[in-house]
Protein backbone atom coordinates (compact mmCIF):
# COMPACT_ATOMS: atom_id res chain seq x y z
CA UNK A 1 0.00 0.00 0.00
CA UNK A 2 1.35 3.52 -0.73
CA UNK A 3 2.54 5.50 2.28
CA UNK A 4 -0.38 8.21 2.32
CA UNK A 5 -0.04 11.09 4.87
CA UNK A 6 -2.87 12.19 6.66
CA UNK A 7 -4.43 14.91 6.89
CA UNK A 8 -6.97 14.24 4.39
CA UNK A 9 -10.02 16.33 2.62
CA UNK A 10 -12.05 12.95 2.23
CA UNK A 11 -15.02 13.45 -0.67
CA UNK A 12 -17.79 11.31 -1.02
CA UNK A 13 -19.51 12.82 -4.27
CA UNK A 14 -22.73 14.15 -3.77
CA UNK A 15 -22.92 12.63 -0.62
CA UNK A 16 -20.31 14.00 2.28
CA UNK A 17 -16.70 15.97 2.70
CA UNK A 18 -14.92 15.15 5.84
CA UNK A 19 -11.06 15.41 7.27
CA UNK A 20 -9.69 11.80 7.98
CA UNK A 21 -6.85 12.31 10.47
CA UNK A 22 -5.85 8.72 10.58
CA UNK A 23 -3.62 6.88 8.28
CA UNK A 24 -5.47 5.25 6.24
CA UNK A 25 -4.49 1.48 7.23
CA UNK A 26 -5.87 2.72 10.44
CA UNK A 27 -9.28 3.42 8.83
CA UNK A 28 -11.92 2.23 10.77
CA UNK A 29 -15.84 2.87 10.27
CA UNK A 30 -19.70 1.97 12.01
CA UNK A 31 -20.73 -0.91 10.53
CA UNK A 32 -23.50 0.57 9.08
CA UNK A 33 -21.87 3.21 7.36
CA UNK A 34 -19.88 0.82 5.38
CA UNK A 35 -22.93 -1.28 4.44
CA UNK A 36 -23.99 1.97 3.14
CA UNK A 37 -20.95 2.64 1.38
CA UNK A 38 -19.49 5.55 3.00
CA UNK A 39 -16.06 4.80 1.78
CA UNK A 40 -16.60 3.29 -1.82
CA UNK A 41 -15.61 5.69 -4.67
CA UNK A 42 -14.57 8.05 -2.17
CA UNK A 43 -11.48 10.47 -2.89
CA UNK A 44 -8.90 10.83 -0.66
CA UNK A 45 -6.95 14.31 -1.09
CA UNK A 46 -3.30 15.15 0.70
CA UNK A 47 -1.90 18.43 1.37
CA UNK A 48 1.02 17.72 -1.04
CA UNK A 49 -1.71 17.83 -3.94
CA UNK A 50 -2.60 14.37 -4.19
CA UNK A 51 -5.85 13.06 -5.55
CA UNK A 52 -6.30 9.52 -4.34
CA UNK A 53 -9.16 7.48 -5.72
CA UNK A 54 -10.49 4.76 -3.48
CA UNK A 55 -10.98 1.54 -5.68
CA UNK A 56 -12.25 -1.24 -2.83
CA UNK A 57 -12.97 -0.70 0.69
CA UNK A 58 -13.02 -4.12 2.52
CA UNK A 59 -13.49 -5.08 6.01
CA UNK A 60 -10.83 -6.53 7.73
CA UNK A 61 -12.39 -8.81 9.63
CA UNK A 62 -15.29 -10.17 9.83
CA UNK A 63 -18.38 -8.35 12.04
CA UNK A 64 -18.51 -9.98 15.63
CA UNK A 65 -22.13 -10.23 17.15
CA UNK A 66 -20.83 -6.87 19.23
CA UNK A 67 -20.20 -4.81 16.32
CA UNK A 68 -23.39 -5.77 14.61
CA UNK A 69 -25.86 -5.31 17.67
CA UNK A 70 -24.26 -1.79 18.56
CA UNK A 71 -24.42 0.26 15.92
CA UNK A 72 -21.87 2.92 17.18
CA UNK A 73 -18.86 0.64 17.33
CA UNK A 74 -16.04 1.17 14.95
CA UNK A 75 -15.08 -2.30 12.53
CA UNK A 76 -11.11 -1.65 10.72
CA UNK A 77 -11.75 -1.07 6.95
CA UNK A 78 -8.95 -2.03 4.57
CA UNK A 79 -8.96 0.51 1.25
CA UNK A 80 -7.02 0.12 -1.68
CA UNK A 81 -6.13 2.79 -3.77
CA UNK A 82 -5.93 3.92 -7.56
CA UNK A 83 -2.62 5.73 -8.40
CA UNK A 84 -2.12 8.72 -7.20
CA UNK A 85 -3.29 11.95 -9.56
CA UNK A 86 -2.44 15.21 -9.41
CA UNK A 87 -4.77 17.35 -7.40
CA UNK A 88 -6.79 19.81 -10.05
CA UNK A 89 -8.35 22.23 -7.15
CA UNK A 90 -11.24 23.36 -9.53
CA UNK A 91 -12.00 19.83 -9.51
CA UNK A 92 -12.32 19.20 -5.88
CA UNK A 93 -14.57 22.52 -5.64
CA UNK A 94 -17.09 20.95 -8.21
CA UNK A 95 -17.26 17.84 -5.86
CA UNK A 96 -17.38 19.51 -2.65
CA UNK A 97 -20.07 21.47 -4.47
CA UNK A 98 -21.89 18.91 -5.48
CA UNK A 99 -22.33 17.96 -2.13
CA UNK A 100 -22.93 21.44 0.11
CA UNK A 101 -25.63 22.27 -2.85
CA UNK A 102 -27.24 18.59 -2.66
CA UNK A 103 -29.44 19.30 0.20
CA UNK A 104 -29.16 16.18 1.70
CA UNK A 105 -28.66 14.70 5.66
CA UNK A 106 -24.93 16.28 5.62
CA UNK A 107 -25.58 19.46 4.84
CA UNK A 108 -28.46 19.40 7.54
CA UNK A 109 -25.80 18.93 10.76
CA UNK A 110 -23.22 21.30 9.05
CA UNK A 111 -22.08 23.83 12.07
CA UNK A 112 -21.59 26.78 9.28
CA UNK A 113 -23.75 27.79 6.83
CA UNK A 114 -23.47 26.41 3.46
CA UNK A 115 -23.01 29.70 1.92
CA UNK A 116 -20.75 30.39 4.01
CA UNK A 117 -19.02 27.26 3.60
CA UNK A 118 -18.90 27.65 0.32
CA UNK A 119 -17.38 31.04 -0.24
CA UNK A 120 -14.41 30.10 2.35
CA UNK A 121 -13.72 26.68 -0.11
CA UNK A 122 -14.28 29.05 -2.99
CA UNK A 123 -10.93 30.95 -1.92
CA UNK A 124 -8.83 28.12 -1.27
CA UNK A 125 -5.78 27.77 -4.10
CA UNK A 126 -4.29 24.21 -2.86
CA UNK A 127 -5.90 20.61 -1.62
CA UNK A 128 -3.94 22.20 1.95
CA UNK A 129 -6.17 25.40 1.71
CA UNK A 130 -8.94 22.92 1.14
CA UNK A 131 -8.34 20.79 4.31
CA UNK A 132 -7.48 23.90 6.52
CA UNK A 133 -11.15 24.95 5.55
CA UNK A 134 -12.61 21.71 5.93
CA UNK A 135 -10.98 20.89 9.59
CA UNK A 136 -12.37 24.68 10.54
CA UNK A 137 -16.20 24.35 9.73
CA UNK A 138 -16.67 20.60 9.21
């Protein structure tokens, strides 16, 4: 696996943007969330400019009875990743777009408003401008 360095603008197209602080071998999720996909075709951006395209999330291990009757429990996720791509930051604004402007359950717990939001990602110039925003307001 390549030797990613966290911190990470995490974007789950039209869906959710989060900061993953954690190496990624350390990834670990609720249960649920990975049945629902929260990790597949997610992109995984570094502050060196790196655009990392997750290609298979796996569990590492299978679900105990625990981590299926309490939903809040973490289980370890393995991901595997495409090559690595040069960040294109107009790119990441479209997704991160996509997702303030989608009006779903994410954008109803966000702590700033998605205006807001969206003009302090509009004035970011690098994938670390991004992720300072991101670990401010999200």
């Amino acid at each position: 696996m390549q030797n990613l360095q966290p911190p990470f603008l995490v974007v789950r197209p039209g869906q959710s943007i989060w900061v993953e602080t954690r190496a990624p071998r350390d990834c670990a999720t609720t249960l649920q969330a990975f049945q629902s996909g929260c990790l597949s075709e997610t992109w995984w951006y570094d502050a060196a400019g790196g655009a990392w395209p997750v290609v298979e999330a796996k569990l590492k291990d299978r679900p105990s009875l625990v981590d299926r009757v309490l939903p809040w429990r973490r289980v370890a996720v393995e991901l595997h990743f495409g090559p690595r791509a040069e960040a294109n930051v107009s790119e990441v604004l479209s997704r991160i777009g996509e997702v303030l402007h989608s009006d779903n359950e994410f954008c109803a717990h966000l702590k700033t408003s998605v205006a807001d939001l969206w003009a302090q990602f509009s004035n970011a110039r690098t994938t670390a401008d991004l992720i300072a925003v991101a670990s401010r307001h999200l």
